[in-house]
C-alpha atoms as a PDB file:
ATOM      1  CA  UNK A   1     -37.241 -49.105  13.131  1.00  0.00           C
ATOM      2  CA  UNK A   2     -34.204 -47.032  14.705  1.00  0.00           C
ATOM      3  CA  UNK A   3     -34.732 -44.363  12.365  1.00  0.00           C
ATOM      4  CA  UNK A   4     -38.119 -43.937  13.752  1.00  0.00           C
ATOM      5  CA  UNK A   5     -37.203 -44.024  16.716  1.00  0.00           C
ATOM      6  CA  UNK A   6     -34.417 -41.321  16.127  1.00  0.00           C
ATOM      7  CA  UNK A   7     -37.357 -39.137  13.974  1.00  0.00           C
ATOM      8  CA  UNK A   8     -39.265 -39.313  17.072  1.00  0.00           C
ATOM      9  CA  UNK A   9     -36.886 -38.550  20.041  1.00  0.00           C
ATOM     10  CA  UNK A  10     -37.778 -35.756  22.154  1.00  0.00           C
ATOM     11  CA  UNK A  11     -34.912 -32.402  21.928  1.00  0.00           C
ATOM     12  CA  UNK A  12     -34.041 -29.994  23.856  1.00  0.00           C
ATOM     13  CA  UNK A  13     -33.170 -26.482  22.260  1.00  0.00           C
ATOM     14  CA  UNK A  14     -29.996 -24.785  23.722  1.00  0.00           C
ATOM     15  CA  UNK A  15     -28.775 -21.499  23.682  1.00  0.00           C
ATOM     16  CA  UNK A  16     -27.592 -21.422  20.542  1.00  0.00           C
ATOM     17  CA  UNK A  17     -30.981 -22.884  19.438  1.00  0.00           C
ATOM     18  CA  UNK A  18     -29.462 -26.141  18.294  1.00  0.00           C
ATOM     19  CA  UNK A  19     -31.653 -29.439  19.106  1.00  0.00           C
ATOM     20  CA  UNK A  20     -29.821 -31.627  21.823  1.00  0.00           C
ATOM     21  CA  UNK A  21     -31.477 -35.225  22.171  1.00  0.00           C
ATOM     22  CA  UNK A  22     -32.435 -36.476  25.030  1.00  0.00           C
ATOM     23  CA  UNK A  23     -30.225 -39.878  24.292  1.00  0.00           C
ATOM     24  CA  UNK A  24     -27.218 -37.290  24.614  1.00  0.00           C
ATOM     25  CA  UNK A  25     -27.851 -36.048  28.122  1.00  0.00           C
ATOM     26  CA  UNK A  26     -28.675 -39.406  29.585  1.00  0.00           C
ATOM     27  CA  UNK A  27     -25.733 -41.117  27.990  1.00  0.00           C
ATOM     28  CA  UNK A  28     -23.717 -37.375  29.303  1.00  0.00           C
ATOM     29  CA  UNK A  29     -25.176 -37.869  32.912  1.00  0.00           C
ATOM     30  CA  UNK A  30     -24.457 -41.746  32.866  1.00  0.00           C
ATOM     31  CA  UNK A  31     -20.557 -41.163  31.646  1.00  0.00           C
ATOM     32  CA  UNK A  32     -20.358 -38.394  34.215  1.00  0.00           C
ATOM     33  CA  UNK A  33     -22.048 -40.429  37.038  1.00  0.00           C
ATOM     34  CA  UNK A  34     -24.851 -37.191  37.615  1.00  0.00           C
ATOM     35  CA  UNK A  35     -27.573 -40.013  38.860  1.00  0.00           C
ATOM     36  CA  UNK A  36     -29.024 -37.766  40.379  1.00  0.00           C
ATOM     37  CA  UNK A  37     -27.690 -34.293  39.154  1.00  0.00           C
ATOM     38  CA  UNK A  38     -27.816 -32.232  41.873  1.00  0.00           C
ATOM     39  CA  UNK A  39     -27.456 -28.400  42.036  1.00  0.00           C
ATOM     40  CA  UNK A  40     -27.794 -25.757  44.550  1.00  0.00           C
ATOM     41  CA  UNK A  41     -29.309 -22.609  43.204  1.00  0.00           C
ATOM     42  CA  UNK A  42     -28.712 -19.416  44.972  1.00  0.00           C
ATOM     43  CA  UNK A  43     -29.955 -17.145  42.279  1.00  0.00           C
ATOM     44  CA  UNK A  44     -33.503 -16.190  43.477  1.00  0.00           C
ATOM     45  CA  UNK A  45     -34.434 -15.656  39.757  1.00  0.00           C
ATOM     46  CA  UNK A  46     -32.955 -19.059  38.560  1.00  0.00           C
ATOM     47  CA  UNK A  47     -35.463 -20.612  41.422  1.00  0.00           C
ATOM     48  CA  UNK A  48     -38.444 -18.827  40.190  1.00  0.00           C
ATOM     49  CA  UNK A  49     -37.325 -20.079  37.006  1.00  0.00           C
ATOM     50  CA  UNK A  50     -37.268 -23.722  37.863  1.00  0.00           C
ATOM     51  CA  UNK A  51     -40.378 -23.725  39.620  1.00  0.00           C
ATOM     52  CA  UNK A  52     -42.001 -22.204  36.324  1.00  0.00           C
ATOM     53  CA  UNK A  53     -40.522 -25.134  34.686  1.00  0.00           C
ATOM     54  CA  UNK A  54     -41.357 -27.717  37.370  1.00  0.00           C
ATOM     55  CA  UNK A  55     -45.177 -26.887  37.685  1.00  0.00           C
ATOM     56  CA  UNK A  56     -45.828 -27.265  34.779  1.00  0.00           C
ATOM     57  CA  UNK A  57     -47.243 -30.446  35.201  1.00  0.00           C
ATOM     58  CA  UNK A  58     -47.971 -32.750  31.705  1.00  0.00           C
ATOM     59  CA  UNK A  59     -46.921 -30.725  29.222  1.00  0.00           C
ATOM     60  CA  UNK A  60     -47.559 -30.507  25.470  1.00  0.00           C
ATOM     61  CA  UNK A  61     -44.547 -33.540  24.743  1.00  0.00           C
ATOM     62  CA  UNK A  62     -47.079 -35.681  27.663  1.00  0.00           C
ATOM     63  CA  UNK A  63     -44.016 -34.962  29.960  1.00  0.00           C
ATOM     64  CA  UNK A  64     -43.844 -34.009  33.491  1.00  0.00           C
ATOM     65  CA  UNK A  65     -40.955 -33.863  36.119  1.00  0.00           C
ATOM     66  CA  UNK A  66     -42.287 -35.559  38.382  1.00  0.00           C
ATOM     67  CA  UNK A  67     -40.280 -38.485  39.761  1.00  0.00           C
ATOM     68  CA  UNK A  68     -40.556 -39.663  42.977  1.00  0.00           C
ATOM     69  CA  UNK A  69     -37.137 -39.287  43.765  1.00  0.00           C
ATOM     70  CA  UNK A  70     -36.697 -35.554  42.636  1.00  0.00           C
ATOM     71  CA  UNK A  71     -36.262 -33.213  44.910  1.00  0.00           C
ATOM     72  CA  UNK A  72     -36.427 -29.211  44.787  1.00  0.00           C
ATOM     73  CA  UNK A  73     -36.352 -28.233  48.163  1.00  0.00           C
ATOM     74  CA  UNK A  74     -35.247 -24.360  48.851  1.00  0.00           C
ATOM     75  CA  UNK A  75     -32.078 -24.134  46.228  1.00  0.00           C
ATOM     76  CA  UNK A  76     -31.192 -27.603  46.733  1.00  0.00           C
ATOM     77  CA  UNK A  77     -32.138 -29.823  44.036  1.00  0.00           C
ATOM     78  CA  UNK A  78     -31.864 -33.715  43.387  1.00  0.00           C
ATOM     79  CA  UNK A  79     -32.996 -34.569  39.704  1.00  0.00           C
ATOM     80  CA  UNK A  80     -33.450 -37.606  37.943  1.00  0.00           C
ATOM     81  CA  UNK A  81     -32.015 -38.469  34.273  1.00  0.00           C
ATOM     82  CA  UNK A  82     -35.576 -38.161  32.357  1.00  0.00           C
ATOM     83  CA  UNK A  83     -36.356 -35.343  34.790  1.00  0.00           C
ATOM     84  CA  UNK A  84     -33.061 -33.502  34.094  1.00  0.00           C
ATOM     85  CA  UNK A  85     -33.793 -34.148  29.983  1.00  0.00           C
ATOM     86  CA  UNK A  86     -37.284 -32.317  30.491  1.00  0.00           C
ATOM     87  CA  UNK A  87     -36.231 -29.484  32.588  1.00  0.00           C
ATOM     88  CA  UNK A  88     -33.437 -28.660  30.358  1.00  0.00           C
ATOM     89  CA  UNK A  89     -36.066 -28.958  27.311  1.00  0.00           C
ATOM     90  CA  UNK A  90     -38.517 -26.498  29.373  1.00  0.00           C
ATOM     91  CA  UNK A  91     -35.593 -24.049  30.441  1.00  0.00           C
ATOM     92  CA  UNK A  92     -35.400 -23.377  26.305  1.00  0.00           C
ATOM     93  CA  UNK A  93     -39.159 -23.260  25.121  1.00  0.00           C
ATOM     94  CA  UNK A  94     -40.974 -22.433  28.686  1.00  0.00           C
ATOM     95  CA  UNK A  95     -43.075 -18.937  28.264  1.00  0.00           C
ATOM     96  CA  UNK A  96     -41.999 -17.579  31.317  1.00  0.00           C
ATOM     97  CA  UNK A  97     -44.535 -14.945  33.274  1.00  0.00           C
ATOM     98  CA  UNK A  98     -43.633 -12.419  35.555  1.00  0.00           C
ATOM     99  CA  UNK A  99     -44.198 -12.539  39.057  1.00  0.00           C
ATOM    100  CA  UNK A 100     -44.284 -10.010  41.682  1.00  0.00           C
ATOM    101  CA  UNK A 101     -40.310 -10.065  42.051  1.00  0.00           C
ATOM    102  CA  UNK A 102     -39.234 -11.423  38.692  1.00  0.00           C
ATOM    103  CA  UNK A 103     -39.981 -10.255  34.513  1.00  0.00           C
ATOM    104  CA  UNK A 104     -40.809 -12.793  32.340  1.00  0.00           C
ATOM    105  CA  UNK A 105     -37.214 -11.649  30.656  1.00  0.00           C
ATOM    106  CA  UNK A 106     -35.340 -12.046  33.709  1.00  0.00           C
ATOM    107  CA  UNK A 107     -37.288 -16.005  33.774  1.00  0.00           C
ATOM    108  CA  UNK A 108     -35.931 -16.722  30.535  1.00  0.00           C
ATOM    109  CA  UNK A 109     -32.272 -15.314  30.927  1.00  0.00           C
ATOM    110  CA  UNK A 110     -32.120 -16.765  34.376  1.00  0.00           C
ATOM    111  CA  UNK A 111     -33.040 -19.971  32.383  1.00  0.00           C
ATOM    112  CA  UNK A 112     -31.132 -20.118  29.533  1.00  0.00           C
ATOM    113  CA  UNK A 113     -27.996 -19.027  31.419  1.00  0.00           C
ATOM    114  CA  UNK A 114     -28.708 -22.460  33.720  1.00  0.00           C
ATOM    115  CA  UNK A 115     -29.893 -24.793  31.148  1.00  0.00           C
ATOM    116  CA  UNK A 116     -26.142 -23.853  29.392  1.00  0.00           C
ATOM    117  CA  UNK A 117     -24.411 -24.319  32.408  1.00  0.00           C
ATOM    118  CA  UNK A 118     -26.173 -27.191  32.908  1.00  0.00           C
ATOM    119  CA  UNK A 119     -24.953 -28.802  29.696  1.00  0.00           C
ATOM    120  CA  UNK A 120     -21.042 -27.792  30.363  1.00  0.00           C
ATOM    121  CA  UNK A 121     -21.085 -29.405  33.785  1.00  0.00           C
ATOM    122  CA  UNK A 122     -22.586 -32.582  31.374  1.00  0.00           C
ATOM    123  CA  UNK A 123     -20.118 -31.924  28.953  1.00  0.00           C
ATOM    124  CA  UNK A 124     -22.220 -31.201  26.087  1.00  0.00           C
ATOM    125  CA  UNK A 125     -20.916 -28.318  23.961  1.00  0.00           C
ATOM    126  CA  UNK A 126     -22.702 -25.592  22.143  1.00  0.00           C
ATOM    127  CA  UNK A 127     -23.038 -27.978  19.333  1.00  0.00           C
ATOM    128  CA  UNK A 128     -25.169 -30.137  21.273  1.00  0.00           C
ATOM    129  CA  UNK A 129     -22.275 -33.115  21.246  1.00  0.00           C
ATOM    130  CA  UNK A 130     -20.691 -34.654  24.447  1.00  0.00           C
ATOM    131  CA  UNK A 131     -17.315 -34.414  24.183  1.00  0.00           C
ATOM    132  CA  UNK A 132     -16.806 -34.593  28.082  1.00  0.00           C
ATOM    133  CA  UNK A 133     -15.457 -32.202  30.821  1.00  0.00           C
ATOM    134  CA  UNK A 134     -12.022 -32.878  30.272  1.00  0.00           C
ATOM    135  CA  UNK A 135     -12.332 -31.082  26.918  1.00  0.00           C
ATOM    136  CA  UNK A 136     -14.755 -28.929  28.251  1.00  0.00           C
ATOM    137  CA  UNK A 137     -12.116 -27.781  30.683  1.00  0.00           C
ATOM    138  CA  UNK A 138     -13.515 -29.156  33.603  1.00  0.00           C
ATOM    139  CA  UNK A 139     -11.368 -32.096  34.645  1.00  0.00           C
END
């Protein structure tokens, strides 16, 4: 039964387009104490970015963020563990669309370039393994 449930976890596809599970980040966010992760975004690109990825609604994995206790509130962001797994999986595989201000290329760099950050602060390497912020240089 494990094994099935391991065939059937849900991934997340970094940067270096290597599948992370989601059982990594919440065990990275629990052993960093990131409950809630929060981040404050400055970047008016990586905002539009996040919002592409936020309203989104259920997506094609029947996944949403959508927890009560999220919050995205001009830069300032609260974010649950399951919320945190599917924003990082929609930063990598969101088709971002341009807006007035913003190319759909500019989206996906502005994502990409948070969703790895993202995943150092966690301590999750390019390799999709947690070794921790000490090794990543952090601590």
């Amino acid at each position: 039964m494990t094994n099935q449930l391991a065939a059937t976890e849900n991934t997340i596809c970094n940067s270096q387009l290597v599948q992370v599970n989601y059982s990594t980040v919440l065990r990275a966010i629990e052993l960093t104490n990131s409950d809630p992760f929060t981040m404050t975004i400055r970047c008016p690109v990586e905002w539009a970015a996040i919002a592409q990825c936020v309203n989104q609604g259920i997506d094609s994995h029947l996944e949403a963020v959508c927890d009560p206790q999220d919050v995205f509130d001009n830069g300032h962001c609260l974010v649950t563990p399951h919320s945190l797994c599917v924003l990082l999986r929609r930063m990598g595989d969101t088709e971002f669309r341009d807006t007035g201000d913003h190319s759909a290329d500019d989206l996906w760099d502005a994502a990409t370039s948070l969703q790895s950050s993202i995943f150092t602060v966690l301590g999750i390497d390019d390799s999709g393994e947690y070794i921790g912020r000490e090794a990543m240089g952090l601590e």
